[in-house]
Each structure stands twice: as structure tokens, then as C-alpha cells.
N, C-alpha and C. Protein backbone atom coordinates (compact mmCIF):
# COMPACT_ATOMS: atom_id res chain seq x y z
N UNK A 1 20.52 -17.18 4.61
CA UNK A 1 19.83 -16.16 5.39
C UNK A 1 18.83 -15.43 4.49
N UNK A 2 17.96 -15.11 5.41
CA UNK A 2 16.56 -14.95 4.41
C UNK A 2 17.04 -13.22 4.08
N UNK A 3 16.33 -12.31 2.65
CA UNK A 3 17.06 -10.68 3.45
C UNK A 3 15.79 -10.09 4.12
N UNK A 4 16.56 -9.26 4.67
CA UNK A 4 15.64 -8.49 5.88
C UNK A 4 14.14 -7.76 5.02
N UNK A 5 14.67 -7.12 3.68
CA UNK A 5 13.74 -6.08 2.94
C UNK A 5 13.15 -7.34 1.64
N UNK A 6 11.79 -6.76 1.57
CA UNK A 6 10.96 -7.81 0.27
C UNK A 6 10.46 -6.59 -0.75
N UNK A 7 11.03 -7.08 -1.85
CA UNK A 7 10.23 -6.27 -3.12
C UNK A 7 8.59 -6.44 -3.14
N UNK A 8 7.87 -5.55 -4.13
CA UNK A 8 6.56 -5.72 -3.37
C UNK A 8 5.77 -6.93 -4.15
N UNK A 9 6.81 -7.27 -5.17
CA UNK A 9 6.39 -8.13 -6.03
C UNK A 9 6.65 -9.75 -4.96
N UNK A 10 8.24 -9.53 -4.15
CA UNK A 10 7.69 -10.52 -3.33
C UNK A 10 6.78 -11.02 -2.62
N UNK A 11 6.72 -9.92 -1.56
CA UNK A 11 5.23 -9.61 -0.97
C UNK A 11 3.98 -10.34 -1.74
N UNK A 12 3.76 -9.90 -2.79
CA UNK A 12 2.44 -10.74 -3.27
C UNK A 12 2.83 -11.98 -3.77
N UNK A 13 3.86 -12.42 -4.10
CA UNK A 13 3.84 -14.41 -3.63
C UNK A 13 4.16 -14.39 -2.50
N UNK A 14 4.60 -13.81 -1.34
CA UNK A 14 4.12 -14.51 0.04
C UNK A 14 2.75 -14.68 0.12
N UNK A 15 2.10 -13.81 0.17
CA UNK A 15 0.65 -13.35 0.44
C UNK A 15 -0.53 -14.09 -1.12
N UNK A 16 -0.06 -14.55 -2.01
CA UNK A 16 -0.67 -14.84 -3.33
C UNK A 16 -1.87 -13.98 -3.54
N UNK A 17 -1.03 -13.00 -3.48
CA UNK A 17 -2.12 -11.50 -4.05
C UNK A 17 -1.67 -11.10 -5.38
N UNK A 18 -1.88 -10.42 -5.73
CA UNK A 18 -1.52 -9.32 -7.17
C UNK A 18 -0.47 -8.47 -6.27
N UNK A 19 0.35 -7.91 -7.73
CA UNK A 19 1.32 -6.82 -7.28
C UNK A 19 0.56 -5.29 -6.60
N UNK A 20 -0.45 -5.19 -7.50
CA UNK A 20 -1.24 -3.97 -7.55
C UNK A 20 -1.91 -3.99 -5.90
N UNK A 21 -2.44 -5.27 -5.59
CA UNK A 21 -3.26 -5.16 -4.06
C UNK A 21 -1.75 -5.57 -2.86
N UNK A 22 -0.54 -5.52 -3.42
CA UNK A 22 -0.32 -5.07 -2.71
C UNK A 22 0.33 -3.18 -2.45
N UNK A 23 0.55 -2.95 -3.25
CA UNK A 23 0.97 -1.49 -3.53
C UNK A 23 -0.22 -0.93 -3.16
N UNK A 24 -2.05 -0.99 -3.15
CA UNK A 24 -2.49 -0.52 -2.03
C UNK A 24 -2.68 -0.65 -0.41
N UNK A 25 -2.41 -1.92 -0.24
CA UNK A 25 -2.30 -2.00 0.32
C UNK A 25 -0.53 -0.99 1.41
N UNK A 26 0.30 -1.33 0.92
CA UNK A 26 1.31 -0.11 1.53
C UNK A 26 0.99 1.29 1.54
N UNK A 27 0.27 1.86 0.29
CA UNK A 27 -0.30 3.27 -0.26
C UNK A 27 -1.25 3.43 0.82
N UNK A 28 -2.06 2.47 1.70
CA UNK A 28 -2.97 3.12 2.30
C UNK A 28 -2.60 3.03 3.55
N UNK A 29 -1.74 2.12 4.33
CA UNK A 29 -0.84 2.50 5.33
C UNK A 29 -1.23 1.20 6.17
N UNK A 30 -1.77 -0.13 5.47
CA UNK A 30 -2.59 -1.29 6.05
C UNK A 30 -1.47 -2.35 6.41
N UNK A 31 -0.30 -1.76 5.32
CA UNK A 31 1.53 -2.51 5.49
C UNK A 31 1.83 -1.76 5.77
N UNK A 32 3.15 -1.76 6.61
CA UNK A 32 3.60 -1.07 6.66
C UNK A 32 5.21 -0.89 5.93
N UNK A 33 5.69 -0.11 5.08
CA UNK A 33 6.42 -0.06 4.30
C UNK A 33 7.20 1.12 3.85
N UNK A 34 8.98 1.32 3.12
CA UNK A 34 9.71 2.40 3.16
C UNK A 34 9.67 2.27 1.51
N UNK A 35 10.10 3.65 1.22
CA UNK A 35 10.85 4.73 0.11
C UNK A 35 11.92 4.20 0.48
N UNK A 36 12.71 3.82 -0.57
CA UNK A 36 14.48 3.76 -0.83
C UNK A 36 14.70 4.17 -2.05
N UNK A 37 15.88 4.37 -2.29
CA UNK A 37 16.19 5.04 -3.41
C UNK A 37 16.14 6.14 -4.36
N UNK A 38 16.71 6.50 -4.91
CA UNK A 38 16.65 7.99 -6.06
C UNK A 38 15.00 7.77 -6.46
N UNK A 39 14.52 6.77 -7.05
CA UNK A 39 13.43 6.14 -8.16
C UNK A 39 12.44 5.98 -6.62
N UNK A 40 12.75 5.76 -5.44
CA UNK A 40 11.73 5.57 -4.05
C UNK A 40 10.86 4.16 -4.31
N UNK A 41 11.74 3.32 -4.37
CA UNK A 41 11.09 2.19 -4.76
C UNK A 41 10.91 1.63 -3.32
N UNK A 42 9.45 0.95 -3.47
CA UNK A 42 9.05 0.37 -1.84
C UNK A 42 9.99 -0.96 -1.72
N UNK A 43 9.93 -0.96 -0.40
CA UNK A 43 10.59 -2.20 0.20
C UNK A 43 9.67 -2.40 1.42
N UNK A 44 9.33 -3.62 1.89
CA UNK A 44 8.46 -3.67 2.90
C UNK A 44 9.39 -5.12 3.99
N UNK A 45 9.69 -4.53 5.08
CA UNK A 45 10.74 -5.60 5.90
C UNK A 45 10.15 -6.65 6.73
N UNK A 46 10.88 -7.79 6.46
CA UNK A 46 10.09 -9.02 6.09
C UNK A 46 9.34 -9.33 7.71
N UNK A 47 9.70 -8.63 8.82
CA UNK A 47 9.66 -8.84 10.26
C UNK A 47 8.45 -7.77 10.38
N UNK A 48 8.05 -6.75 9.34
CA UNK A 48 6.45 -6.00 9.20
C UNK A 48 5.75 -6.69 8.55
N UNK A 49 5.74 -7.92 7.61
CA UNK A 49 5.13 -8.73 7.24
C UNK A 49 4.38 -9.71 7.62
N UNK A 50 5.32 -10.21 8.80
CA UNK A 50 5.11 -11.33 9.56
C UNK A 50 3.85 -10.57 10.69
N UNK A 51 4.12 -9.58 10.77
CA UNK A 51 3.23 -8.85 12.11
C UNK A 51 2.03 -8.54 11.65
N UNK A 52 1.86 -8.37 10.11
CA UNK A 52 1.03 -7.91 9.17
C UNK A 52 0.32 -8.76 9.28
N UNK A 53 1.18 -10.62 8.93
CA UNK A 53 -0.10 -11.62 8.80
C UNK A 53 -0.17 -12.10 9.79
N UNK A 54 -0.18 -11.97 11.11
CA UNK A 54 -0.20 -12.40 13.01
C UNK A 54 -1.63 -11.48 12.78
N UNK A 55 -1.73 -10.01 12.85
CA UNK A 55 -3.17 -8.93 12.85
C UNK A 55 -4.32 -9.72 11.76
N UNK A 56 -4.18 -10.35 10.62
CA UNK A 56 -4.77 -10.32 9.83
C UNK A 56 -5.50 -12.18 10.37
N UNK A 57 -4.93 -12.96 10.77
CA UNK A 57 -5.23 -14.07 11.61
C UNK A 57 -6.04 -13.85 12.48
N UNK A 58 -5.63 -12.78 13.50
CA UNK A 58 -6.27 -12.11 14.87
C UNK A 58 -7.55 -11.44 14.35
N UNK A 59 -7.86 -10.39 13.36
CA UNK A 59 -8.82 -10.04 13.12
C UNK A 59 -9.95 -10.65 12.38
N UNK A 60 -9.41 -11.86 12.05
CA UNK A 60 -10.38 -13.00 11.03
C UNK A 60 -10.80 -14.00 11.72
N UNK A 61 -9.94 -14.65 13.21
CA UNK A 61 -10.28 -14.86 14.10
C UNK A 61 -11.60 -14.24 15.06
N UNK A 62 -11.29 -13.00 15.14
CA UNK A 62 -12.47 -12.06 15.64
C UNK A 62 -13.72 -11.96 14.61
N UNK A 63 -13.56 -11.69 13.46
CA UNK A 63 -14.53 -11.74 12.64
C UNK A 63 -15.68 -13.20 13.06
N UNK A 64 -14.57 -14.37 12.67
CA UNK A 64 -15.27 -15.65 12.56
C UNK A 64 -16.32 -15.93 14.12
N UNK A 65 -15.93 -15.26 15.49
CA UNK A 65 -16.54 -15.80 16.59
C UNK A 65 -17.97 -14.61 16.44
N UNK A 66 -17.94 -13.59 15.74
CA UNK A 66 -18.99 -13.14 15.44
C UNK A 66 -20.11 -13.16 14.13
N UNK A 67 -19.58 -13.96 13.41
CA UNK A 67 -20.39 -14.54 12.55
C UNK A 67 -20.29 -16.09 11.92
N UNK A 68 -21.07 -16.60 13.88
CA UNK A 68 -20.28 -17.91 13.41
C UNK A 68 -21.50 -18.75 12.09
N UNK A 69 -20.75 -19.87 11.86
CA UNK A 69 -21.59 -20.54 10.62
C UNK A 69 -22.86 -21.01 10.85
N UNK A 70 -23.59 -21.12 10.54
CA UNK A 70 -24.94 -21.80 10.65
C UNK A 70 -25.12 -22.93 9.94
N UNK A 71 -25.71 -23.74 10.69
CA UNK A 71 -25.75 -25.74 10.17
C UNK A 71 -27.18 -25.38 9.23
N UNK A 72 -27.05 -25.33 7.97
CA UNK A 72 -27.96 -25.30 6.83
C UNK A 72 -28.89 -26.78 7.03
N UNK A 73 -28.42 -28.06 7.63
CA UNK A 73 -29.62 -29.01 7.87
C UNK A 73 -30.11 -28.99 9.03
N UNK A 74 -29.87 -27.75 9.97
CA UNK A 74 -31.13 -27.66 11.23
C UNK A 74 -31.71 -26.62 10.94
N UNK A 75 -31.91 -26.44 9.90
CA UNK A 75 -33.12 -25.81 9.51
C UNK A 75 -33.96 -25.84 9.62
């Protein structure tokens, strides 16, 4: 069984980001993610992750139908 909560260091090998882009990423409220502990160490739960990268599909999706590619040999 997979666990429910990801360190943030997991998080960036799901995502193959840096540790740091993801800790802004939670810091600016783009993950969504908890304080645990005395020390408030993040944990980000793996079922806000998944929803995280569903929006991030959807909005790159949207991006792409508005700037679609241009054929460089019908020029």
C-alpha cells in the first residue's frame, strides 16, 4: 500500500523537479500541503498530488489550443 502523506523530497521525484521548486511551490499555495510536527515539517497527501497533476494537464491543455504550433515549411 502506497502511504497516504509524501515528503517533499518525494514530491520532486514524482514530479522530477528540485526539492527547492517544490517547497515553492507549497509556500505559495500552487500545492496544496500540511505542517506536522513539533519541527512543522511539510507533508503533501498523495490524493492532492494527483489533483495537482490532473489541473496542470488541463491547463497546458488549454494553453496548447491557444498557441497552437505553426508548420515552419508553409512559410
Amino acid at each position: 500500500m502506497e502511504p497516504r502523506f509524501l515528503l517533499l523530497s518525494d514530491v520532486a521525484a514524482e514530479l522530477n523537479v528540485s526539492d527547492s521548486q517544490v517547497y515553492h511551490m507549497v509556500r505559495s499555495g500552487e500545492l496544496p500541503a500540511i505542517k506536522i510536527g513539533g519541527r512543522g515539517q511539510w507533508r503533501v497527501e498523495r490524493a492532492r498530488l494527483e489533483e495537482y497533476i490532473q489541473r496542470k494537464y488541463a491547463e497546458t491543455a488549454e494553453w496548447v489550443r491557444g498557441n497552437p504550433l505553426v508548420d515552419r515549411d508553409s512559410e
